[in-house]
Protein backbone atom coordinates (compact mmCIF):
# COMPACT_ATOMS: atom_id res chain seq x y z
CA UNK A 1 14.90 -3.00 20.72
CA UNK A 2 17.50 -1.86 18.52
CA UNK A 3 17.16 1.39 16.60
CA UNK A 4 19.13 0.44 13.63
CA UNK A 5 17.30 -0.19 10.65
CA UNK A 6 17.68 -3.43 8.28
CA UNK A 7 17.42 -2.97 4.22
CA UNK A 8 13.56 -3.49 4.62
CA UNK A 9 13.33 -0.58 7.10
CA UNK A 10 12.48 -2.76 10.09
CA UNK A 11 14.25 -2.69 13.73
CA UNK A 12 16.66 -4.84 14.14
CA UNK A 13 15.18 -5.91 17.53
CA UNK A 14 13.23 -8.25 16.62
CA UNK A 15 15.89 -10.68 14.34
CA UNK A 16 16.60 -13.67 16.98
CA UNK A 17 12.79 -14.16 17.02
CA UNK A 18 12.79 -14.00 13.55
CA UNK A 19 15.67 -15.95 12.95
CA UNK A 20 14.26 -18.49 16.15
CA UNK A 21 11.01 -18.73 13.91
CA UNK A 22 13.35 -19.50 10.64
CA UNK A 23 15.12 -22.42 12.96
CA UNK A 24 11.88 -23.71 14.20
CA UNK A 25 10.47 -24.08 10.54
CA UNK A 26 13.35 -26.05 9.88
CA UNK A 27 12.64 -28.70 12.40
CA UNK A 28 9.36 -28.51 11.89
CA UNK A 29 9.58 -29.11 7.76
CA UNK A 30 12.35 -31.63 7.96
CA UNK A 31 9.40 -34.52 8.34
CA UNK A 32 7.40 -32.56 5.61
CA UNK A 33 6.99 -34.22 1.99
CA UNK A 34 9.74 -32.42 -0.32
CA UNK A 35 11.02 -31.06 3.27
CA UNK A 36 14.50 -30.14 2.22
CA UNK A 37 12.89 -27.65 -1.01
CA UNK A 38 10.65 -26.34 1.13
CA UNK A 39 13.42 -25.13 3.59
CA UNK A 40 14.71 -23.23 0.62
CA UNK A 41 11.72 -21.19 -0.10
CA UNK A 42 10.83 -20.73 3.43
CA UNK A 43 14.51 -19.11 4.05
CA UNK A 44 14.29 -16.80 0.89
CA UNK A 45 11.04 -14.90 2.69
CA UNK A 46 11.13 -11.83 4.77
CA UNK A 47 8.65 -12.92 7.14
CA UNK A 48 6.95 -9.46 7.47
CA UNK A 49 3.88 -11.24 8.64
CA UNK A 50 6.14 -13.15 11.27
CA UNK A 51 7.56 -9.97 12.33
CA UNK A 52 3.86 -8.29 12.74
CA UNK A 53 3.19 -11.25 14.80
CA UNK A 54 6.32 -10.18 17.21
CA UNK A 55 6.04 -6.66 16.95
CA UNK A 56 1.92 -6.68 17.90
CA UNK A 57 2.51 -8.83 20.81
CA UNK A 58 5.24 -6.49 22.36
CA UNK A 59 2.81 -3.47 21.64
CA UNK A 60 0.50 -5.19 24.33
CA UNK A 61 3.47 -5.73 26.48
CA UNK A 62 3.25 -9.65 25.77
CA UNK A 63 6.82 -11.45 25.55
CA UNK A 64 7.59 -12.01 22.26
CA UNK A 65 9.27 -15.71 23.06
CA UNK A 66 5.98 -16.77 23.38
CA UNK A 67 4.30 -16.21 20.24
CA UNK A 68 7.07 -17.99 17.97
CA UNK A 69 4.62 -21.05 17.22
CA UNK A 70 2.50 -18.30 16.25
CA UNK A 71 4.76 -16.54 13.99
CA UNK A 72 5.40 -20.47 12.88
CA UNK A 73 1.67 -20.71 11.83
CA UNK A 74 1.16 -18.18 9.92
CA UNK A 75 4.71 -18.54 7.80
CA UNK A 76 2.85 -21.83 7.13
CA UNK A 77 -0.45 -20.46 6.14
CA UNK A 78 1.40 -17.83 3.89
CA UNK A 79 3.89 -20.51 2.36
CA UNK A 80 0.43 -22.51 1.36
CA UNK A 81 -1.42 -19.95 -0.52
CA UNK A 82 2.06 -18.61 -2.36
CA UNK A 83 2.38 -21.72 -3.52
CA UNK A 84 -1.61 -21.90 -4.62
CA UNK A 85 -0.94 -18.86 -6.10
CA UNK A 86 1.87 -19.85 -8.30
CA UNK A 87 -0.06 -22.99 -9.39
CA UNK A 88 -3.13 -20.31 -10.49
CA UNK A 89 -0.89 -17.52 -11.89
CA UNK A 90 1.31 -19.90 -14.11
CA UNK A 91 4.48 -18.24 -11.98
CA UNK A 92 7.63 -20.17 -13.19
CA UNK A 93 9.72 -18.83 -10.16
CA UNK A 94 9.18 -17.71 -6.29
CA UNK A 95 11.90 -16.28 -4.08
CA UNK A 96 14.06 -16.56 -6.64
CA UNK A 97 14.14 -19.95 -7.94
CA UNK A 98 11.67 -21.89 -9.73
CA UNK A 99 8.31 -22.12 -8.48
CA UNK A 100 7.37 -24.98 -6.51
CA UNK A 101 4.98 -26.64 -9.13
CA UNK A 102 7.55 -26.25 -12.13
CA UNK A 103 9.52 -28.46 -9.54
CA UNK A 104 7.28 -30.94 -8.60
CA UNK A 105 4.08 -30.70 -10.77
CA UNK A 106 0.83 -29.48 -10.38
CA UNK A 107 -0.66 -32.24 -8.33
CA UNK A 108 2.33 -32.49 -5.72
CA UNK A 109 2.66 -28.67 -5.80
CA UNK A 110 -0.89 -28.53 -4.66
CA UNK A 111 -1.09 -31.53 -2.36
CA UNK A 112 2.26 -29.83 -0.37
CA UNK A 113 0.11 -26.51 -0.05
CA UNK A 114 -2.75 -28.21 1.07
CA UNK A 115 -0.36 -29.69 3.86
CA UNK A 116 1.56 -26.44 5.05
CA UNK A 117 -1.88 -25.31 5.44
CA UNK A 118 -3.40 -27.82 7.82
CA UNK A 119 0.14 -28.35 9.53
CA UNK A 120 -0.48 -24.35 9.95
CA UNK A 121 -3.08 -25.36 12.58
CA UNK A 122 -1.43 -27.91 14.40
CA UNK A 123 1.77 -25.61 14.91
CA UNK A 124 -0.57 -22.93 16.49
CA UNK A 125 -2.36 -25.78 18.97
CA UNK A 126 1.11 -26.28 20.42
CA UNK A 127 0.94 -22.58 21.93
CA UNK A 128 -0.81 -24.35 24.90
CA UNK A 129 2.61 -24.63 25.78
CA UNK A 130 3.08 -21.18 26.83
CA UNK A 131 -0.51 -19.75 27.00
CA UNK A 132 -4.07 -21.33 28.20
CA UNK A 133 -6.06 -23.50 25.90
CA UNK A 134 -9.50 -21.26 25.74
CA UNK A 135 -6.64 -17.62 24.30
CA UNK A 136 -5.09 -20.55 22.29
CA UNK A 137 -8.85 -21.80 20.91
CA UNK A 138 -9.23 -17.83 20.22
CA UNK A 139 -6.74 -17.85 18.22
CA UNK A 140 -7.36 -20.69 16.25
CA UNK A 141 -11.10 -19.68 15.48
CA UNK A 142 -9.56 -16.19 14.47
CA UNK A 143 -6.62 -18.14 12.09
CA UNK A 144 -9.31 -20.12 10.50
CA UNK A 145 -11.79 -17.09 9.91
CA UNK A 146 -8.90 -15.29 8.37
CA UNK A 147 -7.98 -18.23 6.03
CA UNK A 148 -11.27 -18.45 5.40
CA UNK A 149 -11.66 -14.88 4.20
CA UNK A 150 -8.48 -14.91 2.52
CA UNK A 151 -9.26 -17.96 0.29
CA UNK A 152 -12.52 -16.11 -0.52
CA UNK A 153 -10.70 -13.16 -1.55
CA UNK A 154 -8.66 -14.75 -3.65
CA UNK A 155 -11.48 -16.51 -5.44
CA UNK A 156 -13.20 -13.53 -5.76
CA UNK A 157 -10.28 -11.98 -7.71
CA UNK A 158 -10.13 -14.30 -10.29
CA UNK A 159 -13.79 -14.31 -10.72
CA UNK A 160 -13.47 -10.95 -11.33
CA UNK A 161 -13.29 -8.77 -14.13
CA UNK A 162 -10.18 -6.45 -14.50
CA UNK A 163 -12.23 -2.81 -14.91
CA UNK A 164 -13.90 -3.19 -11.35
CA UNK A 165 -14.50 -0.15 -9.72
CA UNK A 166 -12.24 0.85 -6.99
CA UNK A 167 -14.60 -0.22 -4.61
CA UNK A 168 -14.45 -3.71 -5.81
CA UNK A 169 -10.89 -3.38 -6.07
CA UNK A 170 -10.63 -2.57 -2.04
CA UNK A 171 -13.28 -5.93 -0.94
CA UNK A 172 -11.43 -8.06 -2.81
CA UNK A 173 -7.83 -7.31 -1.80
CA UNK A 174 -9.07 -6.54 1.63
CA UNK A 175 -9.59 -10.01 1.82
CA UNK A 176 -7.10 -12.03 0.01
CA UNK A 177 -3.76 -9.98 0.57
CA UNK A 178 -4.74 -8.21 4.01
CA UNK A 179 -6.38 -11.05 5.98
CA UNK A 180 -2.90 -12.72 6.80
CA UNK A 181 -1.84 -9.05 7.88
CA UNK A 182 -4.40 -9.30 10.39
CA UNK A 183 -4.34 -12.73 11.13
CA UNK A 184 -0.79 -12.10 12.43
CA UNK A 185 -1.31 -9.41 14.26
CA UNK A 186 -4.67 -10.61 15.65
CA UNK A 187 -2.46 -13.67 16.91
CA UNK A 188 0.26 -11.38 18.21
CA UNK A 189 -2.54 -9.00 20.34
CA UNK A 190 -4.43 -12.03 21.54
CA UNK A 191 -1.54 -14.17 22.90
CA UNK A 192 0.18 -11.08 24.13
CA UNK A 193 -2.84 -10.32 26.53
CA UNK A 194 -4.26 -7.50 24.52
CA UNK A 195 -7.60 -6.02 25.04
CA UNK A 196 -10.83 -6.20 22.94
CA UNK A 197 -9.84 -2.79 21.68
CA UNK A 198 -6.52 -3.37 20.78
CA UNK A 199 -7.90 -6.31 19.19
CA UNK A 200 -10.17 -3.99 17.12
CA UNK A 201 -7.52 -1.60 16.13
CA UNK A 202 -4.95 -4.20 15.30
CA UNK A 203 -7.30 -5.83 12.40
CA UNK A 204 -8.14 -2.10 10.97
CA UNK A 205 -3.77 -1.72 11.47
CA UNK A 206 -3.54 -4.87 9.19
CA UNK A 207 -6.01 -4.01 7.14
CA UNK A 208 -4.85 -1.08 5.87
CA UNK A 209 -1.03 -2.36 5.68
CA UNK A 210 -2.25 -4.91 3.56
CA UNK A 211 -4.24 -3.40 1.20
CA UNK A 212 -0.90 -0.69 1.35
CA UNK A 213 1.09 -4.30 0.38
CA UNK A 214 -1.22 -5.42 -2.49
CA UNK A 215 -0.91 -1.84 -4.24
CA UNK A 216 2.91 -1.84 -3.86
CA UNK A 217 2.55 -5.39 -5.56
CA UNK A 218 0.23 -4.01 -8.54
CA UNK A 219 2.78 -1.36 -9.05
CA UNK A 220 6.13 -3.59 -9.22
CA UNK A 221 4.01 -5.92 -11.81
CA UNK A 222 3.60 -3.45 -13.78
CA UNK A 223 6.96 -0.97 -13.22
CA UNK A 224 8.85 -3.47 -11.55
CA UNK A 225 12.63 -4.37 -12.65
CA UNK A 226 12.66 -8.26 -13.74
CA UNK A 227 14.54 -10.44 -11.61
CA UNK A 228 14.03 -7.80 -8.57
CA UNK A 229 10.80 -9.20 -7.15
CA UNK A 230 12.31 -12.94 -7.19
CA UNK A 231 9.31 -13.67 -9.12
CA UNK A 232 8.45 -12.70 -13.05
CA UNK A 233 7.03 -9.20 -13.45
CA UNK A 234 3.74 -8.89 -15.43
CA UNK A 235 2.14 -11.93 -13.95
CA UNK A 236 -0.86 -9.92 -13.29
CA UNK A 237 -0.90 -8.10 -16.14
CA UNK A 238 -0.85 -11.16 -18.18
CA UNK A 239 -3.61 -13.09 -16.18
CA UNK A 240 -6.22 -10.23 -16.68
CA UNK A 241 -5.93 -9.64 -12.41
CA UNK A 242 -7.75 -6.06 -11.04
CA UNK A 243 -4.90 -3.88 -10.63
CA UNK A 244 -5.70 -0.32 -8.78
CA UNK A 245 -2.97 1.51 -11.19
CA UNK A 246 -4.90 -0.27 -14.22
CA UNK A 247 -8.16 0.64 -12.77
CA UNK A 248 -7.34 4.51 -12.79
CA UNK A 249 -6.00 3.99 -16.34
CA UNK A 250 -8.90 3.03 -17.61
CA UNK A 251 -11.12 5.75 -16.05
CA UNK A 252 -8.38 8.27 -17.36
CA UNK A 253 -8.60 7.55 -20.58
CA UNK A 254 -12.17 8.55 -22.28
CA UNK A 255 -11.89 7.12 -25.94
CA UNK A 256 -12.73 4.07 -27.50
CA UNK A 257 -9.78 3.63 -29.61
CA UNK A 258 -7.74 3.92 -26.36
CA UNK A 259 -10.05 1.63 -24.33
CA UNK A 260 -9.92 -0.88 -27.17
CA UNK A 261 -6.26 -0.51 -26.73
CA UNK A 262 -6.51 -1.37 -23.39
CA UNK A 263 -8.44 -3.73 -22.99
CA UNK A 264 -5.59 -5.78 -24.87
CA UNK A 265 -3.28 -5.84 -21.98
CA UNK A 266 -1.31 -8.72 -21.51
CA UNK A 267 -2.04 -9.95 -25.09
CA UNK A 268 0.70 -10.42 -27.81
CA UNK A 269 1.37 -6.69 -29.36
CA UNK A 270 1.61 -4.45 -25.90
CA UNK A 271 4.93 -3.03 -25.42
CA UNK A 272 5.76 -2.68 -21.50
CA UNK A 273 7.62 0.70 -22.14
CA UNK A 274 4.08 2.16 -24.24
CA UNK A 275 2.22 0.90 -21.00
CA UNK A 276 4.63 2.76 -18.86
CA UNK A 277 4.54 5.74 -20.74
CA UNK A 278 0.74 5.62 -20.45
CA UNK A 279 1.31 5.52 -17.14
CA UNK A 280 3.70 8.04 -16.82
CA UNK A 281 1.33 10.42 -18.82
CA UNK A 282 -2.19 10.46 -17.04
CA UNK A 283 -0.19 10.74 -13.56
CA UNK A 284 -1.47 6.97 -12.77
CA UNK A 285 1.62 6.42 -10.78
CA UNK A 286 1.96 9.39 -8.25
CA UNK A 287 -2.28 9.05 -7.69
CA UNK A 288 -1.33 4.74 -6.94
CA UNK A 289 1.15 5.93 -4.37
CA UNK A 290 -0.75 8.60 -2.63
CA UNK A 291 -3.64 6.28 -1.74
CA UNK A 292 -1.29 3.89 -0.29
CA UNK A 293 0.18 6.60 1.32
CA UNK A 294 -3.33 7.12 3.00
CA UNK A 295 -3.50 3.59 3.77
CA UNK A 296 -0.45 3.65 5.65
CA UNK A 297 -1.16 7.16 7.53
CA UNK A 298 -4.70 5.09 8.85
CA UNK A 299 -2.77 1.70 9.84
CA UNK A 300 -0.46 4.53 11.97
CA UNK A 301 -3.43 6.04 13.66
CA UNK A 302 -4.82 2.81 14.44
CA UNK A 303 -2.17 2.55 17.27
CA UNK A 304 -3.08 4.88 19.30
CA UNK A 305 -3.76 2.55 22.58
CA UNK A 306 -0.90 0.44 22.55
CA UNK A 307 1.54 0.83 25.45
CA UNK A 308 4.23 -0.26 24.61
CA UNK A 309 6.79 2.38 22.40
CA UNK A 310 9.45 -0.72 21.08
CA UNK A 311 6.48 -2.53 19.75
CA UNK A 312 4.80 0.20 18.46
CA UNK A 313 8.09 1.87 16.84
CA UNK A 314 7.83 -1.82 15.01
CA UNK A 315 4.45 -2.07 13.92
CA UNK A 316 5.27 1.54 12.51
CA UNK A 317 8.03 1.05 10.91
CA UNK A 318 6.52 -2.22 8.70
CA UNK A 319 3.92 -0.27 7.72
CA UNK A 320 6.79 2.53 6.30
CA UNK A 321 8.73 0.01 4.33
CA UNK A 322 9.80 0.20 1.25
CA UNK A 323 8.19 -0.80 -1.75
CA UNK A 324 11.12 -3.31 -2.70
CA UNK A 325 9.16 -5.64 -0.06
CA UNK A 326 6.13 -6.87 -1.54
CA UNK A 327 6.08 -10.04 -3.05
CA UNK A 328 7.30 -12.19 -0.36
């Protein structure tokens, strides 16, 4: 595996299965209703949760050529609930260009999600190609668990209130943004012929990289330069989402003229640079960025039985990228 990093801070190692699993998602969407739009916002992604499915199954010693259907599935899973997302978050653009349901509509938008998500499945059943139906089966219950705790997550969050506690904060995200973290590299461990403890420490590694990921997210909603994150900033903000930096806010501040304040965010009458300033002031920022720091530091420990250095020197190095990658 190469040593030479790419502007996300990944090894280069691993771009031909990347770029195999871009190529296979071509085919594969070519027969897919709007097939030719879809291509567009599936080659605009980074594929981080592709690459953890790579980079996992080399850090079991497992040959990466044989997890691309893998990789495939969960691009497809991810694609689905992005585009879910946008539908819920009234998000005019993804990736870039304009969101798939200011496109289409509403109803096709969410039809076409619905699809990726199912067609998610079948891609992963064709793994029997390369690895024996029962490890394949695995895999699928552990995809659909995942899914299932990631679509709870997310309903969660919008059932929530935006002053949770921290607490709250961690369930929910630990659920919607870091189950596909671990669903890929569950799938990577498990068709790389990892062990049951591997398997354990894999799902705490993506755990803790997601919940890293959904805190770099809060952060670029709210300090974020527009047209950076190929998506509007202050999505969040305006939808009244739990937001970690938001959450210390509020606890910093101890009046109720300033909690009034507040709790106007994302109403008609906030100015982004006051909110930064805000920020800036009760040290929101640097506190945001030192828990994710901690979150990263436990994903690293987590790999502490994997044999193989290339793959781990991966896994490593996605969960030390830079901030500029969320929201893809």
């Amino acid at each position: 595996m190469s040593e030479i990093p790419n502007s996300m801070g990944l090894p280069l190692g691993l771009s031909c299965y990347i770029e195999r699993t871009r190529q296979a998602l071509r085919v594969r969407l070519s027969d897919a209703p709007a097939g030719d739009l879809l291509c567009q916002y599936f080659e605009r992604g980074k594929m981080l949760r592709a690459f953890l499915v790579f980079a996992a199954s080399i850090s079991v010693g497992g040959a990466p050529e044989e997890v691309v259907m893998a990789a495939e599935a969960v691009e497809l899973l991810h694609g689905a609930s992005l585009f879910h997302d946008d539908i819920v978050d009234h998000a005019s653009h993804r990736r870039g260009i304009a969101s798939l349901h200011e496109v289409l509509g509403v109803g096709k938008a969410l039809v076409i999600g619905d699809y990726l998500l199912l067609r998610a499945f079948t891609t992963l059943c064709e793994a029997r190609a390369f690895h024996p139906p029962a490890r394949v089966l695995q895999a699928m219950e552990a995809l659909n668990l995942l899914a299932v705790e990631c679509g709870r997550g997310q309903f969660e969050e919008l059932c929530a209130d935006r002053w949770i506690s921290e607490d709250e904060y961690s369930t929910i995200v630990g659920r919607k943004t870091a189950a596909p973290f671990v669903a890929a590299g569950v799938l990577g461990v498990l068709l790389g012929g990892g062990t049951s403890a591997q398997l354990d420490q894999i799902r705490l590694y993506g755990q803790q990289v997601g919940i890293a990921f959904q805190i770099d997210d809060d952060l670029l909603d709210l300090i974020g330069e527009p047209g950076a994150m190929g998506k509007p900033v202050g999505n969040s903000l305006a939808e009244g989402r739990p937001m970690l930096p938001l959450i210390y806010l509020w606890r910093s501040v101890s009046d109720d003229a300033a909690r009034r304040k507040l709790s106007q965010l994302g109403q008609d009458g906030w100015n982004r640079d006051e909110l930064l300033d805000l920020l800036e002031r009760h040290g929101i920022v640097d506190r945001v960025l030192q828990v994710r720091q901690r979150h990263l530091d436990a994903a690293i420990a987590a790999l502490r039985d994997f044999p193989n250095a290339s793959g781990v020197e991966a896994l490593r190095a996605l969960a030390s990228r830079t901030l500029t990658s969320a929201s893809v």
